[in-house]
Protein backbone atom coordinates (compact mmCIF):
# COMPACT_ATOMS: atom_id res chain seq x y z
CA UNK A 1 0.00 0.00 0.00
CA UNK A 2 1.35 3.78 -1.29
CA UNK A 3 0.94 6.08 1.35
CA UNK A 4 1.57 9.25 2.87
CA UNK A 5 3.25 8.78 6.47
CA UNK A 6 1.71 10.91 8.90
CA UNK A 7 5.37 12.64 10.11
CA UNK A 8 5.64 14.20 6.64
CA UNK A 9 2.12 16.01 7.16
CA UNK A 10 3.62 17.09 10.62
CA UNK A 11 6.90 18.21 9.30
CA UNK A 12 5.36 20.07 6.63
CA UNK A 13 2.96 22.31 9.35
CA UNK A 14 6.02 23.06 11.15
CA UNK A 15 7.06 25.37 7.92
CA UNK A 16 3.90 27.06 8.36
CA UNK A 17 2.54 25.43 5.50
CA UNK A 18 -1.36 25.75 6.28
CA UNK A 19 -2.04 22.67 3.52
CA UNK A 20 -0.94 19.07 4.57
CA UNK A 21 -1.65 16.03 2.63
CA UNK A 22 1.08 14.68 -0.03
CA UNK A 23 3.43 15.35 -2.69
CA UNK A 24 2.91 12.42 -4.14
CA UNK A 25 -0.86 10.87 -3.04
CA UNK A 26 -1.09 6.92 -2.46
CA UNK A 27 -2.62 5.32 -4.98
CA UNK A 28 -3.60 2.03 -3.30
CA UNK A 29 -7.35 1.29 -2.92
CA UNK A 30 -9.12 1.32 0.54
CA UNK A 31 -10.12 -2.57 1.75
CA UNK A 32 -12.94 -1.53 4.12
CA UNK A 33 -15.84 -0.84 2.25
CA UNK A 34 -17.71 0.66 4.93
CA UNK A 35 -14.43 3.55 5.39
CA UNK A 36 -14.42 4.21 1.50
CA UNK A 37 -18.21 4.75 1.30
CA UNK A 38 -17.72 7.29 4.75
CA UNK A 39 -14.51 8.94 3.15
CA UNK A 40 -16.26 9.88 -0.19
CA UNK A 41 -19.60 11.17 1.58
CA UNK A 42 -17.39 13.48 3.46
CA UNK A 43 -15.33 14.61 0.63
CA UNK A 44 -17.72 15.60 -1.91
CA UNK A 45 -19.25 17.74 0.40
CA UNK A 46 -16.01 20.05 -0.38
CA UNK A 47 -17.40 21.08 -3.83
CA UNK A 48 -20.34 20.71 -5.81
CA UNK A 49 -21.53 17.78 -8.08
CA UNK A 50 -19.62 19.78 -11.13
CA UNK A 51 -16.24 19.23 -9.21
CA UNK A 52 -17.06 16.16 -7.52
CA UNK A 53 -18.54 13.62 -9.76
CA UNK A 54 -15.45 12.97 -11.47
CA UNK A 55 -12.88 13.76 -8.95
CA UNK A 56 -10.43 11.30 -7.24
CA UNK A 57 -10.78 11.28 -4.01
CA UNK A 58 -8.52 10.20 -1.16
CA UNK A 59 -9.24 10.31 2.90
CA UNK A 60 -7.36 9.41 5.89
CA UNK A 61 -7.12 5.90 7.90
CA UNK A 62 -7.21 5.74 11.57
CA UNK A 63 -3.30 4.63 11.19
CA UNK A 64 -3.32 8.68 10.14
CA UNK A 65 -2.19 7.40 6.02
CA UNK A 66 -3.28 9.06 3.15
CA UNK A 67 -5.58 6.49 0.71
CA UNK A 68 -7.01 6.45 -2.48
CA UNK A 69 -10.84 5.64 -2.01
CA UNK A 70 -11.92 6.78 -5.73
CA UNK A 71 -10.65 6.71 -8.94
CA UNK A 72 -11.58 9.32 -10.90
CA UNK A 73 -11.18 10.49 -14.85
CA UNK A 74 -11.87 13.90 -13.86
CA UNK A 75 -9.18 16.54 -13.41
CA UNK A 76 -10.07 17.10 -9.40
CA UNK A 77 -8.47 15.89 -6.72
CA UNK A 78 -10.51 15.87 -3.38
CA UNK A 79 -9.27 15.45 -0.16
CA UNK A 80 -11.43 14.45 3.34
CA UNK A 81 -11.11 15.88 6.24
CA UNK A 82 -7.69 16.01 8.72
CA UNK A 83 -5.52 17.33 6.12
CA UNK A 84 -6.34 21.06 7.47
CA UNK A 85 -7.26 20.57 10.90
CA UNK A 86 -5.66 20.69 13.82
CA UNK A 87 -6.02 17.22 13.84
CA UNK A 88 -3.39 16.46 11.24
CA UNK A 89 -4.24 12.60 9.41
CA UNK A 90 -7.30 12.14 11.31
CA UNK A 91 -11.44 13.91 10.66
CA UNK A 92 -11.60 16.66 12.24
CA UNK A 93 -15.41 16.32 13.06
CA UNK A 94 -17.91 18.08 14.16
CA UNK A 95 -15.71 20.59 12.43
CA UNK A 96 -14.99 18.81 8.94
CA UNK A 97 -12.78 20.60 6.41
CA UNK A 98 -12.40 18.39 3.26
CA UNK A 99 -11.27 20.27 -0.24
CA UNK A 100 -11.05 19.28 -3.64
CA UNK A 101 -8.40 20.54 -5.97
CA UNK A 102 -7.80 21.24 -9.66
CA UNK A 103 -4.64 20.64 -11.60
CA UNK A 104 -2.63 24.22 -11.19
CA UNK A 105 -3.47 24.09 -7.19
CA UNK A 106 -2.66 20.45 -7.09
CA UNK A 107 1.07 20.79 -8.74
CA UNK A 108 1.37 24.11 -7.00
CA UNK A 109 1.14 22.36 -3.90
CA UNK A 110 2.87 19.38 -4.62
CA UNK A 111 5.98 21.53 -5.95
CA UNK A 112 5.85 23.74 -2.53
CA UNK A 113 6.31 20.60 -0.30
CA UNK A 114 8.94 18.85 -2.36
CA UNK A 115 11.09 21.93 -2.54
CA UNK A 116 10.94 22.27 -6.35
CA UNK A 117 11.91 25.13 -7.64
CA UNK A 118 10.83 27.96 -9.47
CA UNK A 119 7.84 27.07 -8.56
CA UNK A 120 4.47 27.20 -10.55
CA UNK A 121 2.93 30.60 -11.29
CA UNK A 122 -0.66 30.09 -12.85
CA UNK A 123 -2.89 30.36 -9.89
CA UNK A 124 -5.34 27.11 -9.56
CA UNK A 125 -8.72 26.64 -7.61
CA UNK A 126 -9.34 24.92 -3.99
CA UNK A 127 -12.14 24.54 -2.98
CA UNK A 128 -13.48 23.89 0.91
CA UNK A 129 -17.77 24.44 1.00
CA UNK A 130 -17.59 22.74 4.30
CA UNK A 131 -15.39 25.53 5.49
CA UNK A 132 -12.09 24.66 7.49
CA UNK A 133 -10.92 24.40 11.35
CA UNK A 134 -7.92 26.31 12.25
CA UNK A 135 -6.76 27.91 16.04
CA UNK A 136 -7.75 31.24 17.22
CA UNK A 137 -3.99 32.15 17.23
CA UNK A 138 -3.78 30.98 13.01
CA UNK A 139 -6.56 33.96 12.30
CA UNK A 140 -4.93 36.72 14.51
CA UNK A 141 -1.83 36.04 12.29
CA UNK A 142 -3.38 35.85 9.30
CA UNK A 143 -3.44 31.60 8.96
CA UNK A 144 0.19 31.84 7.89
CA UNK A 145 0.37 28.65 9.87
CA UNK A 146 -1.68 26.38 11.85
CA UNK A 147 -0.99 24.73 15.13
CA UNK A 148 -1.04 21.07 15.50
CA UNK A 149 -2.64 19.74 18.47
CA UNK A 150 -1.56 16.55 20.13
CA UNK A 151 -5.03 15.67 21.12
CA UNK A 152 -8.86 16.99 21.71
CA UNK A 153 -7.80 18.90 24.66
CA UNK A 154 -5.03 20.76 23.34
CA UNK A 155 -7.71 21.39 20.67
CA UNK A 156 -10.00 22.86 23.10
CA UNK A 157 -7.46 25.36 24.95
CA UNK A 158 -6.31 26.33 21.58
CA UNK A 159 -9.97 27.33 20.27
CA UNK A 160 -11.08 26.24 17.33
CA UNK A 161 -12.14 28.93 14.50
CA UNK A 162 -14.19 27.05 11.84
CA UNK A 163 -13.87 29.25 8.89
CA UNK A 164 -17.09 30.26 6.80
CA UNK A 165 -16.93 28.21 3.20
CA UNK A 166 -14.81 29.22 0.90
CA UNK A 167 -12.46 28.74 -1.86
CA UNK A 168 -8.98 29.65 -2.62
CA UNK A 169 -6.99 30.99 -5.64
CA UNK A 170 -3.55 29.72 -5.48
CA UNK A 171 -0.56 30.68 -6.10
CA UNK A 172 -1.73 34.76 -6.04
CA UNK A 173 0.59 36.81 -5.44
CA UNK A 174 -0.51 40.47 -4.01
CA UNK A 175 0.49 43.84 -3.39
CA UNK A 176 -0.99 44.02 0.25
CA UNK A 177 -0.33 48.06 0.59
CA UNK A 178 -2.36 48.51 -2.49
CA UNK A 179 -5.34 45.91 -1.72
CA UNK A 180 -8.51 47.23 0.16
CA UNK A 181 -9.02 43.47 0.98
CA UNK A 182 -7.35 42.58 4.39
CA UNK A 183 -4.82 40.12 5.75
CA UNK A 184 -6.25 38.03 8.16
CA UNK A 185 -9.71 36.15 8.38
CA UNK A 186 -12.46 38.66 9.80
CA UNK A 187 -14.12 37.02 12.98
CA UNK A 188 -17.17 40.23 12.75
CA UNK A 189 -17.42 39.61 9.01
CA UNK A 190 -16.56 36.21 8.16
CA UNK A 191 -18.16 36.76 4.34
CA UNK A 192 -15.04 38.94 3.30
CA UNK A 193 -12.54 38.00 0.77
CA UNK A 194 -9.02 38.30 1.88
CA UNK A 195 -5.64 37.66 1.52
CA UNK A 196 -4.61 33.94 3.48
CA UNK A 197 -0.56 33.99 3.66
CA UNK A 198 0.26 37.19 2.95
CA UNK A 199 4.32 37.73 2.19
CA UNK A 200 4.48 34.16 1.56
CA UNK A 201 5.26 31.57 -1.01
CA UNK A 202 1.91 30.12 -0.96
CA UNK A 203 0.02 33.36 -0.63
CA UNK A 204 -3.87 33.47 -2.11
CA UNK A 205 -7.04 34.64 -1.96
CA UNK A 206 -10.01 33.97 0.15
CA UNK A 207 -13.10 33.90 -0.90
CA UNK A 208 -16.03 33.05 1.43
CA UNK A 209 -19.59 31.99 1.13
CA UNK A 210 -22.86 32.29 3.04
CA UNK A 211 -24.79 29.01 3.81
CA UNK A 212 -27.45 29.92 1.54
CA UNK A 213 -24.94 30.49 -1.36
CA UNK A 214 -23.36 26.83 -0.65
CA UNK A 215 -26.76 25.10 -0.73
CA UNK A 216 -27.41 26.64 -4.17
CA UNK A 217 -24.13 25.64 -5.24
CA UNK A 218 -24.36 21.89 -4.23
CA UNK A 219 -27.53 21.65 -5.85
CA UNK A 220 -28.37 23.78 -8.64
CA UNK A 221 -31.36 23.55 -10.70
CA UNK A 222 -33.32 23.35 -7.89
């Protein structure tokens, strides 16, 4: 079985890389039925059925390794949750954050954690409808990094912010003294765009949604 070990998540966190899941994904199929059906309910809900239907999607074991639960022909890749929580390699629930990514974010990413340099310019699209779980301490900072708790109780004392959903544009380079948009994720207004990683290699945009906006994303038509 290909997977990602759980240490390489954690190392990459300590960077103050806010995205942790693999360079290069696992591609060996999960054996417990009953886990794959779980792990692709949760993941779709990162995206809607446009995204989704066709995407790959991987999820986390209890053993905290990264496993391919879907093949898909589409150009997504989707992700359950524990790769942005504080949680790192295991669901972060009640507070899920799974995402689904296209191709540009998806080789941006990879390139980032292997080191690979230059690394890509054309901005690709993440997105995370079921919002995403970070500490108090990430937003007053401006989620340049996220702390990794060694349990539910660090968890706790570190307060959990469950960001509104959203969906990135990455790379995106800015120039932060000519924005109006901010630098740091608005507690009072948690519906404005913003810049996530400001100053850094992996800085992009923010873009959040109401609840209302996400149901008539997930199912249009209706």
């Amino acid at each position: 079985m290909n997977v990602l070990n759980l240490n390489t998540a954690r190392s990459l966190l300590s960077v103050g890389i806010a995205l942790a899941v693999t360079g290069v994904a696992g591609t060996a199929q999960a054996a417990d039925k009953e886990w794959t059906s779980a792990t692709i309910a949760e993941a779709v809900q990162a995206a809607p059925p446009s995204v989704t239907d066709t995407a790959s999607i991987y999820g986390w074991t209890a053993d905290g390794e990264l496993v391919l639960a879907r093949y898909g022909s589409g150009s997504y890749t989707c992700i359950g949750s524990g790769s942005f929580s504080l949680r790192v390699g295991k669901p972060a629930l009640p507070y899920p954050d799974p995402m689904c990514l296209d191709h540009n974010a998806w080789a941006f990413i990879q390139a980032l954690w292997s080191g690979s340099k230059p690394l890509p310019t054309e901005p690709g699209l993440i997105w995370m409808l079921a919002g995403m779980n970070v500490s108090k301490s990430a937003v007053d900072i401006g989620a340049a990094t996220v702390a990794v708790a060694k349990d539910d109780a660090d968890a706790a004392k570190a307060g959990i912010v469950q960001m509104t959903p959203h969906v990135m544009v990455l790379p995106l380079p800015f120039s932060e003294k000519a924005a109006a948009m901010g630098t740091a994720y608005s507690l009072d207004d948690p519906l404005n765009a913003w810049i996530m990683a400001a100053g850094k290699p992996h800085e992009h945009l923010m873009v959040h949604f109401s609840a209302e906006d996400v149901g008539a994303m997930m199912s249009p038509g209706k």
